[in-house]
C-alpha atoms as a PDB file:
ATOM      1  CA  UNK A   1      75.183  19.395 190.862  1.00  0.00           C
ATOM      2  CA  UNK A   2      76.465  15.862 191.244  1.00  0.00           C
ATOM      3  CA  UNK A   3      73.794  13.128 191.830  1.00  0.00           C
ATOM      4  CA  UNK A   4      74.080  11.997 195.651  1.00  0.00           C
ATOM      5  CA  UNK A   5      71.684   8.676 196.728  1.00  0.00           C
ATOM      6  CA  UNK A   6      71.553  10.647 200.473  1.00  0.00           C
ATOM      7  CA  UNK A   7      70.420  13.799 198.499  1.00  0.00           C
ATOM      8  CA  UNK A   8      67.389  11.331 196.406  1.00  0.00           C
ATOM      9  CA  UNK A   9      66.547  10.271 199.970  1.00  0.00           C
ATOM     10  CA  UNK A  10      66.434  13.436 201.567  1.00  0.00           C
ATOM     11  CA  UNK A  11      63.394  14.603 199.288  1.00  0.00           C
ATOM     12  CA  UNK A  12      61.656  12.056 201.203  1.00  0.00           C
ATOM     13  CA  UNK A  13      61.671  13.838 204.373  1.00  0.00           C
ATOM     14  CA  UNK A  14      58.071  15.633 205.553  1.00  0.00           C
ATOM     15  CA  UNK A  15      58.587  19.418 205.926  1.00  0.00           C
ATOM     16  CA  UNK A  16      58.320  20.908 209.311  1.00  0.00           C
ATOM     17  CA  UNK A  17      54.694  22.119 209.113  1.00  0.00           C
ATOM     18  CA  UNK A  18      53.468  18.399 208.275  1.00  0.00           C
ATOM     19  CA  UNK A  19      54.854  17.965 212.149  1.00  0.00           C
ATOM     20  CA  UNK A  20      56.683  14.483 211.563  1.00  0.00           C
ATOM     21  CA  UNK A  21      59.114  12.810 209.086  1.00  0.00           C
ATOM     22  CA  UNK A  22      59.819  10.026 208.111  1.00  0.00           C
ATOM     23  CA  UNK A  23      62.116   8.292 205.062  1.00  0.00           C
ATOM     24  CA  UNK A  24      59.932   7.091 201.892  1.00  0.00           C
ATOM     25  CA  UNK A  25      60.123   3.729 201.037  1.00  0.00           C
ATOM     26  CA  UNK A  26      59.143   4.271 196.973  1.00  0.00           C
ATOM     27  CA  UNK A  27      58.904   7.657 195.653  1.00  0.00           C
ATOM     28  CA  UNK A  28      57.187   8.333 192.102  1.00  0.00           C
ATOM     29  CA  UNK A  29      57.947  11.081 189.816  1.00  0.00           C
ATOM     30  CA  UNK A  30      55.297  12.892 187.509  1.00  0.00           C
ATOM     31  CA  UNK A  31      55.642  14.733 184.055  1.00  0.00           C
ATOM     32  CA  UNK A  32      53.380  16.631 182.385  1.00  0.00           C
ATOM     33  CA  UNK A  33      52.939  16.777 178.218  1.00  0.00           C
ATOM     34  CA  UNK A  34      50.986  19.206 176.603  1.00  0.00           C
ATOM     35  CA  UNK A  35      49.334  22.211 177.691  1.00  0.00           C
ATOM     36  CA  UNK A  36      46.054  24.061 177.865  1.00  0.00           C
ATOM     37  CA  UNK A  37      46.659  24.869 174.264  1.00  0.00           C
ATOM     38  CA  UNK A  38      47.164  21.519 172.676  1.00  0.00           C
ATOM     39  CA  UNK A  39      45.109  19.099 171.399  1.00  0.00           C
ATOM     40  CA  UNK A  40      46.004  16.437 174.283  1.00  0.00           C
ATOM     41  CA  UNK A  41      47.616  16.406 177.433  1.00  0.00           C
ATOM     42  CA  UNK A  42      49.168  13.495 179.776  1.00  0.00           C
ATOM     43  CA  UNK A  43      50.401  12.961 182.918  1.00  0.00           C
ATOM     44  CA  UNK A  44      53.181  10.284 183.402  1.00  0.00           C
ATOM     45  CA  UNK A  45      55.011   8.866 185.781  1.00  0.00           C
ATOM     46  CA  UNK A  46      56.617   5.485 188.148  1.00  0.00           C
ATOM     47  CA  UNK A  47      57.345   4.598 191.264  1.00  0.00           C
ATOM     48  CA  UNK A  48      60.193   2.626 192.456  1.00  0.00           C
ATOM     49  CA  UNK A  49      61.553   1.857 195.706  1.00  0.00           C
ATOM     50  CA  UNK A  50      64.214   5.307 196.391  1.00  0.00           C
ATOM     51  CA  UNK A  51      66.932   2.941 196.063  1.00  0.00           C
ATOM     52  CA  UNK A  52      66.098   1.406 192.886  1.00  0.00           C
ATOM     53  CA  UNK A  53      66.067   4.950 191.788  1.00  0.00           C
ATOM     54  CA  UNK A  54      69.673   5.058 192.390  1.00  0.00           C
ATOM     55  CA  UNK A  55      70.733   2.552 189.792  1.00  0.00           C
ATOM     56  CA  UNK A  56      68.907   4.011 187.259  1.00  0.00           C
ATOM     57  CA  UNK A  57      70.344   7.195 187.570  1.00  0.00           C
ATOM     58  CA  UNK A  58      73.434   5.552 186.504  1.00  0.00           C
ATOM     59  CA  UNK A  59      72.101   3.053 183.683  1.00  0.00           C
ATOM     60  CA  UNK A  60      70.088   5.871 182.145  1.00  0.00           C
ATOM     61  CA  UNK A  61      72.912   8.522 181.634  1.00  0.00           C
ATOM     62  CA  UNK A  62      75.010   5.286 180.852  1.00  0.00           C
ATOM     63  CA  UNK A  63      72.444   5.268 177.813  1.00  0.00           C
ATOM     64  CA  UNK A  64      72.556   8.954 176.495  1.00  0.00           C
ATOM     65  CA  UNK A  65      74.778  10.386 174.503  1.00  0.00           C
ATOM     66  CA  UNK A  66      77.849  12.709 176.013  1.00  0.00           C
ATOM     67  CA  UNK A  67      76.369  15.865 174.339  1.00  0.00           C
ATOM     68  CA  UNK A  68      72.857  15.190 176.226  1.00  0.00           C
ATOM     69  CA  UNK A  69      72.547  16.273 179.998  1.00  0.00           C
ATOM     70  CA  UNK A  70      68.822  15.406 181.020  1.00  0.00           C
ATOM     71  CA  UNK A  71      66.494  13.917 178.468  1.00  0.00           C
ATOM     72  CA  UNK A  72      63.515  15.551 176.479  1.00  0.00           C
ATOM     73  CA  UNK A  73      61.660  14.094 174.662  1.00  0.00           C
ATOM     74  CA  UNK A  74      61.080  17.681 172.236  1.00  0.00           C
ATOM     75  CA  UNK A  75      64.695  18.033 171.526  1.00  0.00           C
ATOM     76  CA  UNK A  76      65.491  14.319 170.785  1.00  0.00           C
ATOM     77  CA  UNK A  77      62.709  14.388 168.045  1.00  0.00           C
ATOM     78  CA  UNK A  78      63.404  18.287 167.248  1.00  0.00           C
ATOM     79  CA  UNK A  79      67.110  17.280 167.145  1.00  0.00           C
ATOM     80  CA  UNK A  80      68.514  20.213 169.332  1.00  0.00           C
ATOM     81  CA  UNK A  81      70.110  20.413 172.320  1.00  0.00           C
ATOM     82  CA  UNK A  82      72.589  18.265 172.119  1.00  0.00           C
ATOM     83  CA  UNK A  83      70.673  15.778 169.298  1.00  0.00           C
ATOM     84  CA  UNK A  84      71.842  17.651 165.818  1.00  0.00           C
ATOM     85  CA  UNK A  85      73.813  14.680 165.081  1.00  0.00           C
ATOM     86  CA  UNK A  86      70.875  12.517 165.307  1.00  0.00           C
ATOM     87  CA  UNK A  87      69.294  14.143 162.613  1.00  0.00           C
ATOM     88  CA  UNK A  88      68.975  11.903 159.247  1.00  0.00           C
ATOM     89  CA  UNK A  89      67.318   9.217 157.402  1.00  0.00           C
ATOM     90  CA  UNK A  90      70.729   7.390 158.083  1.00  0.00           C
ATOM     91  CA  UNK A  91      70.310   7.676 161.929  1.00  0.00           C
ATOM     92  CA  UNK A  92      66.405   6.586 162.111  1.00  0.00           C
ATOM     93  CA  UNK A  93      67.792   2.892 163.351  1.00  0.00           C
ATOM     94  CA  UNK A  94      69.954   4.168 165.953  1.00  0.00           C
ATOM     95  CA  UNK A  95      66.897   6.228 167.197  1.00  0.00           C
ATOM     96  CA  UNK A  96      64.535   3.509 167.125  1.00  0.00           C
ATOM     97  CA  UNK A  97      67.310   1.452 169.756  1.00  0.00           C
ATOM     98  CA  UNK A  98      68.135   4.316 171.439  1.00  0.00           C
ATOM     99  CA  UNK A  99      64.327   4.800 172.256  1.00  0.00           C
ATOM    100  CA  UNK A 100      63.997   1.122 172.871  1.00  0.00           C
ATOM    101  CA  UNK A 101      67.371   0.539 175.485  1.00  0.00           C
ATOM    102  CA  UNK A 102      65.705   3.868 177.070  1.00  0.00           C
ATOM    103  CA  UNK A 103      62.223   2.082 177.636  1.00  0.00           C
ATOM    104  CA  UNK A 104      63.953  -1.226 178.417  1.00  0.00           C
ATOM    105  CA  UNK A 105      65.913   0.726 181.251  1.00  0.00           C
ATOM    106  CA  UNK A 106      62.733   2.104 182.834  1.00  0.00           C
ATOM    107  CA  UNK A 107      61.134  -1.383 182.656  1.00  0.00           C
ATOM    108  CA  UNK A 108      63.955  -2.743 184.681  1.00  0.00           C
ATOM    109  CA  UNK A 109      64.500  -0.070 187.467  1.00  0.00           C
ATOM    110  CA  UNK A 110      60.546   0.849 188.262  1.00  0.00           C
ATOM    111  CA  UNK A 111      57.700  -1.310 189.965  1.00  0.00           C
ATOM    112  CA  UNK A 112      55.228   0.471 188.101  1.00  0.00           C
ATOM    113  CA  UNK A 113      54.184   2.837 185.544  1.00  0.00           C
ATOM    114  CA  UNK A 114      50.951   5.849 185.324  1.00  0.00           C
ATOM    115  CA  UNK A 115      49.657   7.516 182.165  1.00  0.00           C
ATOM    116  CA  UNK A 116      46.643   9.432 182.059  1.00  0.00           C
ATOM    117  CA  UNK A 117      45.552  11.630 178.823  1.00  0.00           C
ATOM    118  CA  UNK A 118      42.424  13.656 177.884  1.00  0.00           C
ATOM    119  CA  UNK A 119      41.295  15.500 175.734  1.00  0.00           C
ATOM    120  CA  UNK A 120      40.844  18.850 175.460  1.00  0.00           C
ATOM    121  CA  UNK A 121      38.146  19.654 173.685  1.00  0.00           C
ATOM    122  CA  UNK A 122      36.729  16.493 175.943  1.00  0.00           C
ATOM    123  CA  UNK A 123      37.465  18.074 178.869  1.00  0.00           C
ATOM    124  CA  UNK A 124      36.154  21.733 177.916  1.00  0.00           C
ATOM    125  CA  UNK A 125      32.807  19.697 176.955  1.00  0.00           C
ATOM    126  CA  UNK A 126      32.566  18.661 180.584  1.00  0.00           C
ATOM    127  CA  UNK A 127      33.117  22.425 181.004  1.00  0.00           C
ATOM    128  CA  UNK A 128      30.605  23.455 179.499  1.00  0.00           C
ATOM    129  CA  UNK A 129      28.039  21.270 181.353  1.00  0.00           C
ATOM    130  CA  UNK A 130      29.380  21.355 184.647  1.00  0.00           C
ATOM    131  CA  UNK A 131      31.256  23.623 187.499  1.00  0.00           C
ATOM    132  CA  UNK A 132      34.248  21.410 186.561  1.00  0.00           C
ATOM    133  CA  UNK A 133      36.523  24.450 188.276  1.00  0.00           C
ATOM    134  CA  UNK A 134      34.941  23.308 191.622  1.00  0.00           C
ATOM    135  CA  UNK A 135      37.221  19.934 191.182  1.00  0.00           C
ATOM    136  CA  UNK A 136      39.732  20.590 188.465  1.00  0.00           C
ATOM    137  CA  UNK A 137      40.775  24.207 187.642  1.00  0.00           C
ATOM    138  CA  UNK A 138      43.006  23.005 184.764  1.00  0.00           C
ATOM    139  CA  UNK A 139      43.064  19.564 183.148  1.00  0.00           C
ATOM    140  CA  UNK A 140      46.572  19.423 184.731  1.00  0.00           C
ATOM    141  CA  UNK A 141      44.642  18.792 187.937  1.00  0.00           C
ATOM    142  CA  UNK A 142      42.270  15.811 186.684  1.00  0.00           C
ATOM    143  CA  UNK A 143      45.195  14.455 185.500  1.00  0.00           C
ATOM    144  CA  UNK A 144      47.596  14.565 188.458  1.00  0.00           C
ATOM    145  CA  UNK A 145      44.469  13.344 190.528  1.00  0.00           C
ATOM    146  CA  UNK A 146      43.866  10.255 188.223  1.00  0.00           C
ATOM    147  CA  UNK A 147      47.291   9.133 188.316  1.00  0.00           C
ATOM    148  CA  UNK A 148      47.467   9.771 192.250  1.00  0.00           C
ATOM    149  CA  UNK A 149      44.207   7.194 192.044  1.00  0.00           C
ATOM    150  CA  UNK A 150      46.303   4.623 190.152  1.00  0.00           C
ATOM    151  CA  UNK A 151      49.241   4.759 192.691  1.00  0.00           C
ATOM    152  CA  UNK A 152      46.545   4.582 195.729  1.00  0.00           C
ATOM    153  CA  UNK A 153      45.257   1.316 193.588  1.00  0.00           C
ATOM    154  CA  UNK A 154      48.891  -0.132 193.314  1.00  0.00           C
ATOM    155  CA  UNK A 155      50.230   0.837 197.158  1.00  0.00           C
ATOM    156  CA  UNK A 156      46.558  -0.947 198.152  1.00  0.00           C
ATOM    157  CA  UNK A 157      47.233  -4.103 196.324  1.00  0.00           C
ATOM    158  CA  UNK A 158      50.830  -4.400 197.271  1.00  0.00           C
ATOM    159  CA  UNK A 159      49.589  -3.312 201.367  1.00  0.00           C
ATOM    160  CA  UNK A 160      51.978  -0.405 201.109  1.00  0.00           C
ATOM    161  CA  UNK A 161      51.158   2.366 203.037  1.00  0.00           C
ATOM    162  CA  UNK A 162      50.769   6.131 201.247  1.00  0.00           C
ATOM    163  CA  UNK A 163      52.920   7.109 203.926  1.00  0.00           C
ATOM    164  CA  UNK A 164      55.738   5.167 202.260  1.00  0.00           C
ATOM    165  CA  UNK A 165      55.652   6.780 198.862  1.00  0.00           C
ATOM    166  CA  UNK A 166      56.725  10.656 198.580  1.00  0.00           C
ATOM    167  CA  UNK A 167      54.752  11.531 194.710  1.00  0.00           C
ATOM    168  CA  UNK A 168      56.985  14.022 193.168  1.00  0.00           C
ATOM    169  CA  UNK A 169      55.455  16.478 190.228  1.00  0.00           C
ATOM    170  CA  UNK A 170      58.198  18.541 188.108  1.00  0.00           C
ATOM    171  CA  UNK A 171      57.751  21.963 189.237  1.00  0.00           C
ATOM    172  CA  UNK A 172      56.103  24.647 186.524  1.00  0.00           C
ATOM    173  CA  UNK A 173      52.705  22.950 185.131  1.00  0.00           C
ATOM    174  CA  UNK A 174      49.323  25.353 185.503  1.00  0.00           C
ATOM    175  CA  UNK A 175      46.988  24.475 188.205  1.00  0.00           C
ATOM    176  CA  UNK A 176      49.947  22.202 189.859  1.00  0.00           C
ATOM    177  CA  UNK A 177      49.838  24.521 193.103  1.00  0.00           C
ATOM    178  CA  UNK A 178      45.881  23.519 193.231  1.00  0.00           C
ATOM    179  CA  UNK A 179      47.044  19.513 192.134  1.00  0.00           C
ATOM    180  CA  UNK A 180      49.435  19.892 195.457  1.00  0.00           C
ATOM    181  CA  UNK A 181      47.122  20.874 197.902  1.00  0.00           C
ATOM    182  CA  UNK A 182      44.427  18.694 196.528  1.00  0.00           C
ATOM    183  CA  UNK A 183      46.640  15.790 196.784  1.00  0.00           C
ATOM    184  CA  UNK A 184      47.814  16.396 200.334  1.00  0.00           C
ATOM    185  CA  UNK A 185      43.765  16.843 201.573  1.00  0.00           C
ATOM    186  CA  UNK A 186      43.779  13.177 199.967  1.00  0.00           C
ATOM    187  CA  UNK A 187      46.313  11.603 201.876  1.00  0.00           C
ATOM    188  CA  UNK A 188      49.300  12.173 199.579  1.00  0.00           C
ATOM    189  CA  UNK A 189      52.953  13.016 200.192  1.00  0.00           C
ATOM    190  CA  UNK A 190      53.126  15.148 197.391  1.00  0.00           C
ATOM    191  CA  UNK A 191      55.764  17.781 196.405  1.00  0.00           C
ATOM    192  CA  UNK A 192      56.680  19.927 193.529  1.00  0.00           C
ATOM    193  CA  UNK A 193      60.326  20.119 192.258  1.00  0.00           C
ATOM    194  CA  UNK A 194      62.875  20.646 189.769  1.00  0.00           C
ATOM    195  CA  UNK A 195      63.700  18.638 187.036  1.00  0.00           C
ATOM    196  CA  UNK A 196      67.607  19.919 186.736  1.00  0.00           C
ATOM    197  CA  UNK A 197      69.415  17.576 189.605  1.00  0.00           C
ATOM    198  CA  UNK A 198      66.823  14.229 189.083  1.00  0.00           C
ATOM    199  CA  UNK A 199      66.838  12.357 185.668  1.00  0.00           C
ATOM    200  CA  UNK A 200      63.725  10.065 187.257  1.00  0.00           C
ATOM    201  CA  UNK A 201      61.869  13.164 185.567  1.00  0.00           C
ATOM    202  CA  UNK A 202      63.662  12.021 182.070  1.00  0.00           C
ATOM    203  CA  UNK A 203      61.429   8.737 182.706  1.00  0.00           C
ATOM    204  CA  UNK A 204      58.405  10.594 183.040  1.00  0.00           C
ATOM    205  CA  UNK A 205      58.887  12.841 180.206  1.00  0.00           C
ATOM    206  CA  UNK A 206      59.260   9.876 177.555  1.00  0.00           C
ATOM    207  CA  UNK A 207      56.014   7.863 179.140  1.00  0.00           C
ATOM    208  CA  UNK A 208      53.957  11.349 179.213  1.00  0.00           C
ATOM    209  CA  UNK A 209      55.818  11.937 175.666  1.00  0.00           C
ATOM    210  CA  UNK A 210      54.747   8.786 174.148  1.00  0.00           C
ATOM    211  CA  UNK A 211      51.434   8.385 175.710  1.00  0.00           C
ATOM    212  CA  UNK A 212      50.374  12.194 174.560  1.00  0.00           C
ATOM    213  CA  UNK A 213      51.392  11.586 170.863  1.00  0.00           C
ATOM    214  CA  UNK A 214      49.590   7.963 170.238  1.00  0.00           C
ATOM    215  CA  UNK A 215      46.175   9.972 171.991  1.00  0.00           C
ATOM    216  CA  UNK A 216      46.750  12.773 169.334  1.00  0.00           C
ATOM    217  CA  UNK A 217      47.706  10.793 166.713  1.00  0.00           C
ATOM    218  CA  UNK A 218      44.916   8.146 166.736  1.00  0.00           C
ATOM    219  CA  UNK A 219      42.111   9.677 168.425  1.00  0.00           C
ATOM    220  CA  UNK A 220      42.866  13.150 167.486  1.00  0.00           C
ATOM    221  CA  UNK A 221      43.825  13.489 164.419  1.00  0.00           C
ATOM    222  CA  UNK A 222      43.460   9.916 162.851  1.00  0.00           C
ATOM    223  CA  UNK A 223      46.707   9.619 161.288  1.00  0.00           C
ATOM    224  CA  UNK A 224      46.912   6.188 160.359  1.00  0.00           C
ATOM    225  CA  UNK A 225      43.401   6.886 158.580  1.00  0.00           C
ATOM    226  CA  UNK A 226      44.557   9.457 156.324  1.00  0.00           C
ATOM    227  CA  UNK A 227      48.224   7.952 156.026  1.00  0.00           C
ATOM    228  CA  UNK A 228      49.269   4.315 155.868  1.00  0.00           C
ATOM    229  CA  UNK A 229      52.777   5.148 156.503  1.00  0.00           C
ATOM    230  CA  UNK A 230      51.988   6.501 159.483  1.00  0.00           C
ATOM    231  CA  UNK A 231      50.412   3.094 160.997  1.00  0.00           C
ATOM    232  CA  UNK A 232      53.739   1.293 161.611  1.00  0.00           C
ATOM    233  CA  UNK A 233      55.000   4.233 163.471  1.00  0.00           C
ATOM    234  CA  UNK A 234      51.940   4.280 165.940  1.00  0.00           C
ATOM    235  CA  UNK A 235      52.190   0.177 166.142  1.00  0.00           C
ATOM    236  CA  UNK A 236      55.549   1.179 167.304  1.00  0.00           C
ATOM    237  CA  UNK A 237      54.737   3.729 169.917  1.00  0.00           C
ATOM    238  CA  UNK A 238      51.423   1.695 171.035  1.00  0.00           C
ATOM    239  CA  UNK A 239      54.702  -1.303 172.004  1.00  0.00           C
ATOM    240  CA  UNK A 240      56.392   1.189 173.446  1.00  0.00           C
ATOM    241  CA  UNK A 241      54.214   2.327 175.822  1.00  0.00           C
ATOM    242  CA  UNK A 242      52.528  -0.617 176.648  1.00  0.00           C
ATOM    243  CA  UNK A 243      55.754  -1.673 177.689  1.00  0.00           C
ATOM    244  CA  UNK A 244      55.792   1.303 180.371  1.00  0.00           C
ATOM    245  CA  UNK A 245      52.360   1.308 181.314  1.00  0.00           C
ATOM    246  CA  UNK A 246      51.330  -2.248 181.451  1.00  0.00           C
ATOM    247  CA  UNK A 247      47.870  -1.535 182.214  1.00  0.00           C
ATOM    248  CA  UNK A 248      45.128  -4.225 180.046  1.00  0.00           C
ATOM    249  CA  UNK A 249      42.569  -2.451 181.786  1.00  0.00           C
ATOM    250  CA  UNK A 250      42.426   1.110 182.134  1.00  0.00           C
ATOM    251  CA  UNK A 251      44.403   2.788 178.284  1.00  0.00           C
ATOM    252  CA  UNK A 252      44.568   6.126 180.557  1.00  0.00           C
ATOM    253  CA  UNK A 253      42.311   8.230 178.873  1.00  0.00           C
ATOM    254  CA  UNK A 254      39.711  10.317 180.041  1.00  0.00           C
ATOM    255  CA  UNK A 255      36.889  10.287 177.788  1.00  0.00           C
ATOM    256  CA  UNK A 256      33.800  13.134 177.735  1.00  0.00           C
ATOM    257  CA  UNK A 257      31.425  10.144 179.509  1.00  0.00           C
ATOM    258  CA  UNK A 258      34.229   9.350 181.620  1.00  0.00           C
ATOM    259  CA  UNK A 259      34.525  12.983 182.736  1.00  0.00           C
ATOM    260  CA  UNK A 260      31.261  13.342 182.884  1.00  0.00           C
ATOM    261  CA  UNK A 261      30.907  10.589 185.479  1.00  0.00           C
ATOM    262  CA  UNK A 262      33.738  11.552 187.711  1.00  0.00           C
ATOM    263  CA  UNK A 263      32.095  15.156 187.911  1.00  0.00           C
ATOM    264  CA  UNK A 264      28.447  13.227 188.937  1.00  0.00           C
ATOM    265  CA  UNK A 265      30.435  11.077 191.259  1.00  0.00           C
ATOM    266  CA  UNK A 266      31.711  14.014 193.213  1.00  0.00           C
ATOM    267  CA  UNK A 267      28.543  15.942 193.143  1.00  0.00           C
ATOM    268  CA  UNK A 268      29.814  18.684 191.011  1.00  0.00           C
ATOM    269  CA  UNK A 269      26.797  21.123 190.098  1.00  0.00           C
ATOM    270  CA  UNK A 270      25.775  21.229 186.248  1.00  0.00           C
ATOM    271  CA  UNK A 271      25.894  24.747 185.244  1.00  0.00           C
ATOM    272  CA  UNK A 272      22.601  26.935 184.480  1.00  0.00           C
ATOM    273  CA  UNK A 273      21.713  26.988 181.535  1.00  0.00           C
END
């Protein structure tokens, strides 16, 4: 289905059984990386004013190759679906500036950018300790919450309403049904939906991409401890995504304390022992 700005706006509107509507000023759209049986997992997104959205519809598939539809970042680095030619020693520049005029292109068309990461053997610590389910069925949840907070932080400082911004989560993540109606009690405009028809989801897959693999990579796993060639490839990514999320104070990841503290702060119980 063709790409319509009327259609982008549309999402916008408040169903029927929120009893008003109203068109969003800024919408932001969420990807998840990772799952429940990784090591990590992130949350990613931006928001942008809906019409800004528009124009980078067009610059972005402007950017991809004709054999590439919608943009993940699994096939571009597995090189399938549409990236076997990509494949090769030979082609590693070309990937680097492809990667780089696709960052570049988010820069330009989004007022701001969300990455939060944990994890999980963080997060099942917490677990452990305390009745974390009470707040956060899945990590999925803490997640989609934390980067919810960081939006509520930006519309604050820029006096935008919540009102104004419709947050948009791709459809199909665990505990997202529980994220949704958590958000809404909050105050959000939040909504779950495809990725198919919206390539502002491509976005959020290369932040939540990016952001996952430098958490599993140097916290995880310690690559560049065990393997100097691996270094200039995280120095890379680390550019990259700094680039995206330019965030000095807050690197988006939930530590056990930090966990810990959220769980105290909302008077979770700590489990019998």
């Amino acid at each position: 289905m063709a790409y319509r700005p009327l259609r982008h706006l549309a999402q916008a509107i408040y169903f029927d059984q929120w009893k008003k509507s109203y068109i969003a000023m800024f919408t932001a759209y969420f990807d998840a990386s990772g799952d429940q049986r990784s090591r990590v997992m992130t949350v990613a997104g931006f928001v942008s004013r809906s019409t800004k959205w528009v124009s980078f519809e067009k610059a972005w598939k402007a950017l991809l190759p004709s054999s590439v539809k919608l943009f993940h970042m699994t096939d571009f680095v597995s090189f399938q679906n549409g990236w076997e030619e990509w494949r090769g020693d030979d082609k590693r520049e070309a990937r680097i500036k492809l990667i780089d005029d696709l960052v570049d292109c988010v820069k330009i068309h989004t007022n701001k950018g969300f990455a939060q990461s944990v994890r999980l053997s963080h997060f099942r610590q917490s677990s452990r300790h305390f009745e974390i389910e009470r707040q956060f069925s899945y990590p999925y949840v803490l997640l989609g919450m934390g980067c919810l907070g960081r939006i509520k932080k930006w519309a604050e400082k820029k006096n935008e309403s919540l009102n104004n911004i419709l947050c948009v989560f791709e459809d199909g993540d665990e505990g997202q049904g529980d994220l949704i109606s958590k958000s809404r009690l909050e105050g959000f405009n939040a909504i779950p939906q495809s990725k198919a028809d919206i390539r502002a989801f491509d976005a959020a897959d290369l932040a939540a991409w990016k952001a996952r693999a430098i958490v599993d990579d140097a916290w995880e796993r310690q690559l560049h401890l065990k393997d100097e060639r691996s270094a200039p490839r995280l120095e890379q990514s680390l550019d990259q995504i700094d680039r995206l999320i330019n965030s000095p104070t807050d690197n988006g990841m939930y530590s056990r304390g930090a966990i810990d503290k959220i769980l105290v702060d909302l008077k979770v119980p700590k489990r019998l022992l």
